[in-house]
Protein backbone atom coordinates (compact mmCIF):
# COMPACT_ATOMS: atom_id res chain seq x y z
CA UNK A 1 -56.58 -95.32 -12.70
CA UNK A 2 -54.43 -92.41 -11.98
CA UNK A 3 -54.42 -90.33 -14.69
CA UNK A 4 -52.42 -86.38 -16.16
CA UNK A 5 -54.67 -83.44 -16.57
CA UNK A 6 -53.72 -83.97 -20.28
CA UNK A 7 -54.96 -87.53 -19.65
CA UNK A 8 -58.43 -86.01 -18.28
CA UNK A 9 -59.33 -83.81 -20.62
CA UNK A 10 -58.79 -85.82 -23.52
CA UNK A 11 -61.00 -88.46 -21.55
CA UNK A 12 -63.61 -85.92 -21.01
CA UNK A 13 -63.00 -84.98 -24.65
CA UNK A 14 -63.52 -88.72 -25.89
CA UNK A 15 -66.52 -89.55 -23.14
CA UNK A 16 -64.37 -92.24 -21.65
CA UNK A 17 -63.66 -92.66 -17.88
CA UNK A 18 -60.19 -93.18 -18.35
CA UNK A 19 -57.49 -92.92 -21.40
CA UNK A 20 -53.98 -93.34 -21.53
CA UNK A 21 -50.71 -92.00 -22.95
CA UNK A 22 -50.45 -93.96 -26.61
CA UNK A 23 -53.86 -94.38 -27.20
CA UNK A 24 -56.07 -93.11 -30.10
CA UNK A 25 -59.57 -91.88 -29.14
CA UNK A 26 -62.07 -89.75 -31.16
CA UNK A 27 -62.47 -86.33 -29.41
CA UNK A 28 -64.89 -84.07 -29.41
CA UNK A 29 -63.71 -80.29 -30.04
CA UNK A 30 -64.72 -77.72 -27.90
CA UNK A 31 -63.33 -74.43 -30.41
CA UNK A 32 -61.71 -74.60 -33.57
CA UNK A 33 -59.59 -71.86 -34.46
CA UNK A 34 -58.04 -70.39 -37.89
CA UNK A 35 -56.47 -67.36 -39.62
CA UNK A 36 -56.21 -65.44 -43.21
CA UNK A 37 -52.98 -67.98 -43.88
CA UNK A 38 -54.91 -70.92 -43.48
CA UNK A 39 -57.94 -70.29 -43.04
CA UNK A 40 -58.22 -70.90 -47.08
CA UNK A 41 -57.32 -74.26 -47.40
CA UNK A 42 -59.32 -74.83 -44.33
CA UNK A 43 -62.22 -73.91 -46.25
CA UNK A 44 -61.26 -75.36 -49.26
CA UNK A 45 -60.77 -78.72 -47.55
CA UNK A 46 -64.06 -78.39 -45.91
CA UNK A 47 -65.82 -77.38 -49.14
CA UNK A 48 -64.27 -80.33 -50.79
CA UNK A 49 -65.16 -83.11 -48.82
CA UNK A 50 -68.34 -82.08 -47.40
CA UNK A 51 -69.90 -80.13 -50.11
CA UNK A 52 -69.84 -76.60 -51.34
CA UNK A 53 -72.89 -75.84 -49.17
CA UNK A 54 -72.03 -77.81 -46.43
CA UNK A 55 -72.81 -76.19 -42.90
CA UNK A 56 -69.88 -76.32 -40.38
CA UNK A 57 -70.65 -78.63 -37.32
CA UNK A 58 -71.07 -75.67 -34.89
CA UNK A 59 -71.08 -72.53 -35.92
CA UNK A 60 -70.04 -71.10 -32.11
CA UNK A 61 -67.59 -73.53 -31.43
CA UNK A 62 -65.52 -71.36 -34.56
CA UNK A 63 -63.24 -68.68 -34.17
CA UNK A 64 -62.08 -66.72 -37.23
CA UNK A 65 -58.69 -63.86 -36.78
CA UNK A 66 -57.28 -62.49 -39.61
CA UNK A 67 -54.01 -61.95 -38.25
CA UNK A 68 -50.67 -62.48 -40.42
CA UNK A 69 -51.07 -60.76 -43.60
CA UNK A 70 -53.04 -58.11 -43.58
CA UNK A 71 -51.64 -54.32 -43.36
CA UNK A 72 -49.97 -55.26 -46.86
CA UNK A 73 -51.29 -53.95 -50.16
CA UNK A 74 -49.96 -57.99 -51.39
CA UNK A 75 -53.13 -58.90 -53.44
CA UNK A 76 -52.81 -62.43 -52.51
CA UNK A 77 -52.68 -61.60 -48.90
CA UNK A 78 -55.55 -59.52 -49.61
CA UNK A 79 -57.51 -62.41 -51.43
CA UNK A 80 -56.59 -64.68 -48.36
CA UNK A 81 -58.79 -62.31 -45.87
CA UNK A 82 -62.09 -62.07 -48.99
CA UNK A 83 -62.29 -65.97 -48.65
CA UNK A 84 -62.66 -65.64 -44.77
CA UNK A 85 -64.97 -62.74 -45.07
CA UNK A 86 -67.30 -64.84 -47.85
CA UNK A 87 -67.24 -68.00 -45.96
CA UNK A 88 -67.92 -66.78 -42.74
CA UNK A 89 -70.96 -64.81 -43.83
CA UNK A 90 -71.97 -68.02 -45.85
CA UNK A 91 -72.19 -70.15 -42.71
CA UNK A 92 -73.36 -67.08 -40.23
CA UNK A 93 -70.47 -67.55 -37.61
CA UNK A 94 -70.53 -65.33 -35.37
CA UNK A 95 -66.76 -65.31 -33.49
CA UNK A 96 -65.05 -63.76 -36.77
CA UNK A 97 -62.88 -60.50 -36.13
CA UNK A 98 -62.37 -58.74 -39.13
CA UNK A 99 -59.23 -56.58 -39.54
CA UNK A 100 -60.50 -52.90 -40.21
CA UNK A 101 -63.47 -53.34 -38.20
CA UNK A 102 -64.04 -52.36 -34.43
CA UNK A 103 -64.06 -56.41 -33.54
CA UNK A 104 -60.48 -56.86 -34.77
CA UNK A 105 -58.48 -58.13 -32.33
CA UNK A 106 -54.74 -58.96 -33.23
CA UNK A 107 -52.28 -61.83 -32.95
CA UNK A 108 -54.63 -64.90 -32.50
CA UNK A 109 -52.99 -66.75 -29.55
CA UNK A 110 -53.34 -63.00 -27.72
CA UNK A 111 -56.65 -62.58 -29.36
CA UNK A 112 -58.66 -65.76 -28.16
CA UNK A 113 -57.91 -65.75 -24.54
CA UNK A 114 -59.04 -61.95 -24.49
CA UNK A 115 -62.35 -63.01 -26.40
CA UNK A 116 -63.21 -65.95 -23.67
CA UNK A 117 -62.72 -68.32 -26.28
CA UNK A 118 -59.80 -70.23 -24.01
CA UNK A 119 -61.15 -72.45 -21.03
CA UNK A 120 -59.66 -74.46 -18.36
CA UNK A 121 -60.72 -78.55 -19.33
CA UNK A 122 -61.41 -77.83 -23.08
CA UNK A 123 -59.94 -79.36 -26.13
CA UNK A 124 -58.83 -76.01 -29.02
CA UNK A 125 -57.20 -76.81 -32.22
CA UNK A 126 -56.16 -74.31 -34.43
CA UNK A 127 -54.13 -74.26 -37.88
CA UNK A 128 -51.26 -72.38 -36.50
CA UNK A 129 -48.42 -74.48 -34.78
CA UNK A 130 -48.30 -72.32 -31.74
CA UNK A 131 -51.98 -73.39 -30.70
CA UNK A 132 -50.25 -74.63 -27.88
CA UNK A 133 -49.88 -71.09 -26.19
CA UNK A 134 -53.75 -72.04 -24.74
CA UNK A 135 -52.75 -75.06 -22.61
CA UNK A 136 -51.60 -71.99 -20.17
CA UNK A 137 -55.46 -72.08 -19.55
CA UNK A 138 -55.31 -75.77 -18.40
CA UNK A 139 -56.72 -76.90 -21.47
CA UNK A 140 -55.91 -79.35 -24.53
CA UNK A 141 -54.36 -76.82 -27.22
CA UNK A 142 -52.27 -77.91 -29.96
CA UNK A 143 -52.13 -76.80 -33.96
CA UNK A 144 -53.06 -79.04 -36.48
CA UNK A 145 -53.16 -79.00 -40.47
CA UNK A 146 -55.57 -77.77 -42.79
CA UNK A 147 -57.13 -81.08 -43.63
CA UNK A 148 -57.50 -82.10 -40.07
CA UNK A 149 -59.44 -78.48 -39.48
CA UNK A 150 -61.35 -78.91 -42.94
CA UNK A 151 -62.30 -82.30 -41.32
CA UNK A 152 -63.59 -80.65 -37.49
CA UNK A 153 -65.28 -78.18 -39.25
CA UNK A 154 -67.45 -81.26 -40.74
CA UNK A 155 -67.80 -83.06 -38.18
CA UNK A 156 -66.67 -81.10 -34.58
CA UNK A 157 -64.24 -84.33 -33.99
CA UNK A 158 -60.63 -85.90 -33.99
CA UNK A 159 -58.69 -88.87 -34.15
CA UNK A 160 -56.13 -87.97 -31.60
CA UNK A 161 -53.12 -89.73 -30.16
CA UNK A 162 -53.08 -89.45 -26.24
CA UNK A 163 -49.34 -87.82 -25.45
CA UNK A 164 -46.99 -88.56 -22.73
CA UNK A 165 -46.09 -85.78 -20.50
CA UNK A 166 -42.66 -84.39 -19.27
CA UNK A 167 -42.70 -82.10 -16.52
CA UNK A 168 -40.62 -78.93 -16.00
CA UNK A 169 -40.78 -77.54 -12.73
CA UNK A 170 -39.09 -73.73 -11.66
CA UNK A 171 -38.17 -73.40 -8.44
CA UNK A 172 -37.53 -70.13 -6.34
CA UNK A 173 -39.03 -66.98 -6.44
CA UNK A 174 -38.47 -65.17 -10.45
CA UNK A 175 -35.69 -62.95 -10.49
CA UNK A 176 -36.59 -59.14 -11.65
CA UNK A 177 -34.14 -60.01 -14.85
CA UNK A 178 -35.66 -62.63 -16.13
CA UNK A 179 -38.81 -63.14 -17.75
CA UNK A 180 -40.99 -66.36 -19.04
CA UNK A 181 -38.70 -66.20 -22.40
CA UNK A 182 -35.84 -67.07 -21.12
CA UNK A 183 -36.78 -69.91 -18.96
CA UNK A 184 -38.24 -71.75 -22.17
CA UNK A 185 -35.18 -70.60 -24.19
CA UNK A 186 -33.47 -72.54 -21.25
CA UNK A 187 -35.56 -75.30 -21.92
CA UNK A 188 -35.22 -75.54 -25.26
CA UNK A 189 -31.69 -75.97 -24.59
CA UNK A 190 -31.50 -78.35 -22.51
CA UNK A 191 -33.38 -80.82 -24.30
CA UNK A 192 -33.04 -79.95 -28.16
CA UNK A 193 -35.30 -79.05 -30.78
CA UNK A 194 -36.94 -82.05 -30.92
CA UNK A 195 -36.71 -83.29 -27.20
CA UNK A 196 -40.45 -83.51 -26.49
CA UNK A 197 -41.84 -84.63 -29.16
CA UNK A 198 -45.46 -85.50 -29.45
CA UNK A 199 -45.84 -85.17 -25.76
CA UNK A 200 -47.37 -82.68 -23.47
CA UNK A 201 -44.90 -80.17 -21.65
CA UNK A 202 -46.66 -79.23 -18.06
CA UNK A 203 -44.72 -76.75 -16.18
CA UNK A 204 -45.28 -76.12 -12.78
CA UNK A 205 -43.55 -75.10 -9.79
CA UNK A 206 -43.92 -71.79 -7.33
CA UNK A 207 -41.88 -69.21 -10.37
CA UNK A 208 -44.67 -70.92 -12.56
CA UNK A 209 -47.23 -69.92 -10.54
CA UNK A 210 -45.89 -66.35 -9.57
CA UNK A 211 -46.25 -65.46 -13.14
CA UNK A 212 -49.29 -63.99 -14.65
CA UNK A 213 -51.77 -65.77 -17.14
CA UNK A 214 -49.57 -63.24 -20.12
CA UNK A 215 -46.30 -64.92 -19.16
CA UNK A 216 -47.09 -68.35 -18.81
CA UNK A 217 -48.81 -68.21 -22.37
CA UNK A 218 -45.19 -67.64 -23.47
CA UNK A 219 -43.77 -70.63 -21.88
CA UNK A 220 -46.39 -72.77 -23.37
CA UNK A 221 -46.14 -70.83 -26.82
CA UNK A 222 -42.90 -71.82 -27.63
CA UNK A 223 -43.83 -75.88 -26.59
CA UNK A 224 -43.84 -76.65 -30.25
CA UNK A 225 -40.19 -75.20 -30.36
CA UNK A 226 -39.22 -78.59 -28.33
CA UNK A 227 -41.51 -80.48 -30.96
CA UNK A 228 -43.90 -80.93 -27.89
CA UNK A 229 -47.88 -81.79 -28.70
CA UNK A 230 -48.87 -78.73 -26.41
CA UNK A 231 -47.70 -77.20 -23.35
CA UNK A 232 -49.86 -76.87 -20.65
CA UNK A 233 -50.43 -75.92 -16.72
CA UNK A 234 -52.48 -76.31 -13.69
CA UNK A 235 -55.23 -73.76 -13.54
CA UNK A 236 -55.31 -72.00 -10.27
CA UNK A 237 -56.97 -68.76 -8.71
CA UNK A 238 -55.10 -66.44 -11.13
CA UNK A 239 -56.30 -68.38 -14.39
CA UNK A 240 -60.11 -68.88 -13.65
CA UNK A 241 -60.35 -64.79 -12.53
CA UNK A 242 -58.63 -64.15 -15.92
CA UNK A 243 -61.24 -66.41 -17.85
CA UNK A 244 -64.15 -65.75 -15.54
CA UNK A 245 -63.42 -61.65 -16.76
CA UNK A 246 -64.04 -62.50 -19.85
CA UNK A 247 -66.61 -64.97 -20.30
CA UNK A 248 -69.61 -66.47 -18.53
CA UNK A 249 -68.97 -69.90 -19.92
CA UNK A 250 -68.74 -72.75 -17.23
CA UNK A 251 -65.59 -74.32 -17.63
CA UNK A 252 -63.71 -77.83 -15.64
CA UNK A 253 -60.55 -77.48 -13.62
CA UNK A 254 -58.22 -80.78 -14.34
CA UNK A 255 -55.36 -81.63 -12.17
CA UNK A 256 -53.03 -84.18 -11.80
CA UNK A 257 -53.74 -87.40 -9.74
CA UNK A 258 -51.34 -88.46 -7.25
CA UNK A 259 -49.97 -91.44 -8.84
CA UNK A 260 -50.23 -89.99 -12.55
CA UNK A 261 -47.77 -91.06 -14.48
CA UNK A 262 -44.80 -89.32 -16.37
CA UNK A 263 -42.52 -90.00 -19.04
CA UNK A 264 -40.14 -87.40 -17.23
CA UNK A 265 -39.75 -84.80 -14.54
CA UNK A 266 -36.92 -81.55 -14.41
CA UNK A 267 -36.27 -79.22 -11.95
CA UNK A 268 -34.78 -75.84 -12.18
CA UNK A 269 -33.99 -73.16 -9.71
CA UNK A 270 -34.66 -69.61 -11.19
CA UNK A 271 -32.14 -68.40 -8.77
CA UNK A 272 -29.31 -70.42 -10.85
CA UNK A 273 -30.80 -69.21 -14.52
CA UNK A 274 -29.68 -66.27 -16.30
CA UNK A 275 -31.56 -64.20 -18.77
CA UNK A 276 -30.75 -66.59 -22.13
CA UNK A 277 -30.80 -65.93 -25.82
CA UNK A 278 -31.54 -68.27 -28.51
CA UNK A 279 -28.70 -67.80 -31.67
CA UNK A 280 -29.24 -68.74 -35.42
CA UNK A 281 -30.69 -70.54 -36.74
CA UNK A 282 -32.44 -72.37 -34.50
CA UNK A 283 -34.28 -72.05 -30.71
CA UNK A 284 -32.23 -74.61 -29.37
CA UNK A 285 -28.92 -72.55 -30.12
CA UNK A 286 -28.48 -71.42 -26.34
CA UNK A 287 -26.42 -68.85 -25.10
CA UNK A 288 -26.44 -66.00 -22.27
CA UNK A 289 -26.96 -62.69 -23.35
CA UNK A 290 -23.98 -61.86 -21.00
CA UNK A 291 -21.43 -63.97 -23.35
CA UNK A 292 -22.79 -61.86 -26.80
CA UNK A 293 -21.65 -58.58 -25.46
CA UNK A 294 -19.34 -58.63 -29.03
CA UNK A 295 -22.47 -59.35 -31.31
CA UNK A 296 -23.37 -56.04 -32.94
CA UNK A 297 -27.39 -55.58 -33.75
CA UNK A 298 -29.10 -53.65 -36.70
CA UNK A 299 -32.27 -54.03 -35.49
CA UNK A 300 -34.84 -54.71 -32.21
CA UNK A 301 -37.81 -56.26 -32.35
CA UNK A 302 -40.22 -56.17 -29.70
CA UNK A 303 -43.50 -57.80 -30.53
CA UNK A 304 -45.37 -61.02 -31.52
CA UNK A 305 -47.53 -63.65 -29.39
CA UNK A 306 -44.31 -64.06 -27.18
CA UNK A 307 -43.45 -60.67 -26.72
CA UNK A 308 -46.03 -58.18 -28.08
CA UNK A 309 -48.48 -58.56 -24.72
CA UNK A 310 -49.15 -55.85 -22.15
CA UNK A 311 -46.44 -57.16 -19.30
CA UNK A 312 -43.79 -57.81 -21.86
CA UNK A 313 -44.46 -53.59 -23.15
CA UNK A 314 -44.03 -53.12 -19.17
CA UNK A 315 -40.85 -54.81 -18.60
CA UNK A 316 -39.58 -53.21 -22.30
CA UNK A 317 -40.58 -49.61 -20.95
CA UNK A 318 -38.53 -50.52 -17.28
CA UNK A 319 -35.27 -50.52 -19.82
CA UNK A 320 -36.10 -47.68 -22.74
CA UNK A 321 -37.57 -45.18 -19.81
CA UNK A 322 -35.06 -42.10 -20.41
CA UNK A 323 -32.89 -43.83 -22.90
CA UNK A 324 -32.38 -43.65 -26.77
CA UNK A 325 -32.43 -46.51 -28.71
CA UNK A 326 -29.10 -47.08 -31.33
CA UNK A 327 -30.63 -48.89 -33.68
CA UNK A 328 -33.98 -49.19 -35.27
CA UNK A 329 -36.79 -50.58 -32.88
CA UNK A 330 -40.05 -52.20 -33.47
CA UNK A 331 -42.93 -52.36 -31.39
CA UNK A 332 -45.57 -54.27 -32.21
CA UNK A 333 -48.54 -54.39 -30.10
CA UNK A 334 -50.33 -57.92 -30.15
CA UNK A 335 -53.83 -57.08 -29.96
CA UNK A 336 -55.96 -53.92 -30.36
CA UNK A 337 -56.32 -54.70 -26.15
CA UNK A 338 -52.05 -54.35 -25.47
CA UNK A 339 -52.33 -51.02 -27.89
CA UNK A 340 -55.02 -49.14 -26.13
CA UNK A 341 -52.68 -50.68 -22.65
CA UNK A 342 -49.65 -48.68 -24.01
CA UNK A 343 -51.63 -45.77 -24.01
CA UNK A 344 -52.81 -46.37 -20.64
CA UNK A 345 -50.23 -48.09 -18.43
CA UNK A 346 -47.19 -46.16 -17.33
CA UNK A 347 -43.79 -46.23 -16.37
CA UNK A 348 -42.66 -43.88 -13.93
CA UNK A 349 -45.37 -41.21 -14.42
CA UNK A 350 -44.78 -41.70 -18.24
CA UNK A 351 -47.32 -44.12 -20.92
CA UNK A 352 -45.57 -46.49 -22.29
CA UNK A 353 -46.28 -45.19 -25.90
CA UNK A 354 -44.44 -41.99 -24.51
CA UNK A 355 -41.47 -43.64 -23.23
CA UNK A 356 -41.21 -46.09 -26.50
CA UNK A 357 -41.84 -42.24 -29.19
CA UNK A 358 -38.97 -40.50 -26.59
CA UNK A 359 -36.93 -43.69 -26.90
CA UNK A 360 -36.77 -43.16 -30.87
CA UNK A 361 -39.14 -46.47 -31.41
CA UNK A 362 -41.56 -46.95 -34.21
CA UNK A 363 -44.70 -48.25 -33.19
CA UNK A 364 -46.92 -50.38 -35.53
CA UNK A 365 -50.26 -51.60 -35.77
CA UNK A 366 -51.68 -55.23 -34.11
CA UNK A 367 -50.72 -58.02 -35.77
CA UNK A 368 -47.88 -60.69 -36.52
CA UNK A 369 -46.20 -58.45 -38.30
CA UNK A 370 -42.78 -59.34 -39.56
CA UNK A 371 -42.98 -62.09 -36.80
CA UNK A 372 -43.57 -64.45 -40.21
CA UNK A 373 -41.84 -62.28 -42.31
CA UNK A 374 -44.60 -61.90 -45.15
CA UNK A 375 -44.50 -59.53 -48.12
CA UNK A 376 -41.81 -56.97 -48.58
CA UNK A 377 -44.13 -53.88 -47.37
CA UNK A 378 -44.87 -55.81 -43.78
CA UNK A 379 -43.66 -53.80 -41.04
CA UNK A 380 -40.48 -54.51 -39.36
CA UNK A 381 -39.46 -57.30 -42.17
CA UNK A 382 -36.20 -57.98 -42.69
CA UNK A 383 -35.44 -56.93 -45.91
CA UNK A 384 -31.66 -57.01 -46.33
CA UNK A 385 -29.43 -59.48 -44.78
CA UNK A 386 -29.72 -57.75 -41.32
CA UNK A 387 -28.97 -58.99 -37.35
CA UNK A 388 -32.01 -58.87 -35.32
CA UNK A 389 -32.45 -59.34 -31.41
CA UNK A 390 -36.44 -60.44 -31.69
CA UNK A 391 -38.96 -61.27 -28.90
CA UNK A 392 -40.47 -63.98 -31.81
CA UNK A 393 -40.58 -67.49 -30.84
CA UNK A 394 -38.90 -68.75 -34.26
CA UNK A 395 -35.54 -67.76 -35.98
CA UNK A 396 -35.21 -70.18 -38.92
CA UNK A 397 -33.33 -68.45 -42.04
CA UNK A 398 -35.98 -66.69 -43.73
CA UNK A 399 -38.29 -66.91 -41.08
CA UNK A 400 -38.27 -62.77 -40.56
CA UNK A 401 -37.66 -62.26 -44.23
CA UNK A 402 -34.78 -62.17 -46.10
CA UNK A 403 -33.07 -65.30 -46.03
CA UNK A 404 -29.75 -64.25 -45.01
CA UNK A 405 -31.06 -62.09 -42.19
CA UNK A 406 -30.13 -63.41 -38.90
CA UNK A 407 -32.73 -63.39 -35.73
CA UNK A 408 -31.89 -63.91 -32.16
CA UNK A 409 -34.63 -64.80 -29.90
CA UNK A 410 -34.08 -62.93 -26.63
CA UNK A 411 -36.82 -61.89 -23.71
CA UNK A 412 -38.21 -58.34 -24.57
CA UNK A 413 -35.74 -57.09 -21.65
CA UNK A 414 -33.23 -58.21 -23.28
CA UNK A 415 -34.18 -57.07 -26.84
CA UNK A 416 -34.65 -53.55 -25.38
CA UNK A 417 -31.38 -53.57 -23.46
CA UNK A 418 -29.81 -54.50 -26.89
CA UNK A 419 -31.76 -51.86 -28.64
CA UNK A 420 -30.04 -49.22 -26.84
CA UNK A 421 -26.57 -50.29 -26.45
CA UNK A 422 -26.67 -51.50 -30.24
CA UNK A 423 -25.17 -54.95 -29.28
CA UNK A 424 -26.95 -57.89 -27.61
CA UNK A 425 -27.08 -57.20 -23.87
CA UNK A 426 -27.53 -58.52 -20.80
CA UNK A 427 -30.28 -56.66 -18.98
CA UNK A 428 -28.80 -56.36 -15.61
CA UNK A 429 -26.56 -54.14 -17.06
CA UNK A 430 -29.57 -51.43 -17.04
CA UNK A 431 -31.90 -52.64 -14.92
């Protein structure tokens, strides 16, 4: 039977020969991943059900990133991180990267793939929605609850329902204006907020595969904005060198069979796509950043696991390189990996931690940041009722902070072309 890569690996997954879209199989997980938000009630689940000296099913097979809440003097935030720190020297595992040690990494869905911990043919859950950044690896990825990760770490299984998959395919070669943001914020558009649910979004096509592995986490990041199970493409040559670099795992390339069947199929042409913004209060709020020319700004915000990697710094830098910004701009590096890149990388003869100080920036420390908004001393939260152009993936009311702040999701070209004209802005102007 002709089957989806999504179809494959959860077969693989399951031990079966063959599954299919709709059915429920018991899988066997290959990483489990949480963080200091809910890491807790993982734990507490765990502890609950299984015993307070219960042993996780695989101590290897867990990955531990305190990620959200921690450069906050919040003593419940604080508390959040102890529990992780007590339970993971309780059960000895070994993939835990403390914040204020050298291991700490960052943002989670930047951190794993830089640890090795995301494989081509692999099943990941994690308790964090945007899980489904990993399928960009050609594996399974998707975020599930607490309870469902108190239950893997029991047992190292789940009862999972086999998704249907649409395909998006970009055609043409990527414009140098638009980025991996704005063709899911395209998307997103097109098909609503709720347009793929439960199923697998693969996205393919030759833009697709002229992006590098940093991009096309972004399109499959923002999956779950769509209500989609997990996003997901084809490994090829540029995927397994990126994995092979960082781990010595063995790992299974899935594909599609010719015949596979899908519950849909769209095509784009880059050529025809312009760079896009997504309005308040909700991702699916499409507009182009050339028709918002009259929307004023208080704020940029450049960071996050959709805009806080290494490339999207680049493409910022291309835009702030000899300019000033108008209003306040944050830059949030992802990982301690993208902040030791801005020191490195450079932009016409300049670092890009240079061009971002010259550009009147202010440069914070790796994490999520305000990207959840958090407590009131998180850097770059919206704490008054402000309008921010943000590289985040989510702009709910409240979602940045203050309730009555207002975020627009734009590419980080676009959020830095904004930041210096003080009004949103398309980037061809200044490229």
């Amino acid at each position: 039977m002709a089957m989806t890569m999504t179809e494959k690996i959860l077969a693989r997954a399951a031990g079966r020969e063959a599954v299919r879209a709709g059915e429920n199989v018991w899988v066997n997980v290959d990483v489990l991943l949480t963080h200091d938000v809910c890491g807790p009630g993982t734990i507490g689940v765990f502890q609950e059900h299984f015993g307070k000296d219960a042993r996780v099913w695989d101590k290897e097979k867990v990955v531990i990133i305190p990620d959200h809440y921690i450069f906050t003097a919040d003593a419940k935030a604080r508390r959040n991180v102890e529990i992780l720190r007590e339970f993971v020297a309780a059960q000895g595992i070994p993939n835990f990267y403390d914040v204020g040690t050298e291991r700490y990494k960052g943002v989670c869905h930047v951190g794993l793939p830089e640890g090795g911990h995301t494989r081509p043919g692999e099943v990941l859950f994690g308790t964090d929605s945007h899980t489904c950044t990993h399928g960009a690896f050609g594996e399974f990825a998707t975020g599930i609850g607490n309870t469902e990760a108190g239950f893997i770490l029991g047992v190292g299984k789940l009862w999972v329902r086999v998704p249907e998959t649409m395909r998006f395919i970009f055609d043409g070669s990527m414009p140098p204006y638009l980025m991996a943001k704005d063709l899911i914020l395209h998307v997103i558009g097109e098909i609503g907020v709720d347009g793929a649910t439960y199923r697998a979004m693969e996205f393919a096509g030759d833009a697709v595969y002229s992006l590098n592995m940093e991009e096309r986490m972004t399109l499959c990041n923002m999956a779950i904005e769509a209500g989609g199970k997990t996003g997901i493409i084809a490994p090829d040559q540029v995927t397994c060198d990126y994995v092979r670099a960082r781990t010595s795992k063995p790992f299974t390339v899935f594909t599609n069979d010719e015949g596979a069947t899908f519950h849909s199929e769209h095509i784009f042409n880059v050529a025809e796509l312009e760079p896009t913004v997504a309005l308040p209060h909700s991702p699916d709020n499409r507009a182009l950043a050339r028709e918002l020319s009259d929307v004023r700004i208080d704020r940029s915000y450049i960071g996050s696991c959709t805009g806080g990697k290494t490339p999207d710094f680049i493409a910022a830098a291309r835009i702030l390189n000899g300019r000033t910004v108008a209003v306040d701009t944050f830059i949030v590096p992802a990982t301690t990996e993208v902040l030791q890149a801005l020191h490195r990388e450079r932009v016409d003869g300049k670092t890009l931690i240079e061009v971002f100080q010259e550009a009147g920036c202010k440069v914070g420390q790796p994490s999520c940041a305000a990207c959840l908004g958090g407590p009131v001393d998180t850097f770059g939260r919206l704490n008054e009722p402000l309008k921010c152009i943000s590289t985040t993936n989510r702009n709910f009311p409240g979602r940045m902070g203050h309730k009555d702040g207002q975020v627009f999701l734009a590419s980080p070209l676009t959020a830095a072309a904004s930041a210096v004209t003080g009004h949103i802005t398309d980037p061809r102007e200044l490229l």
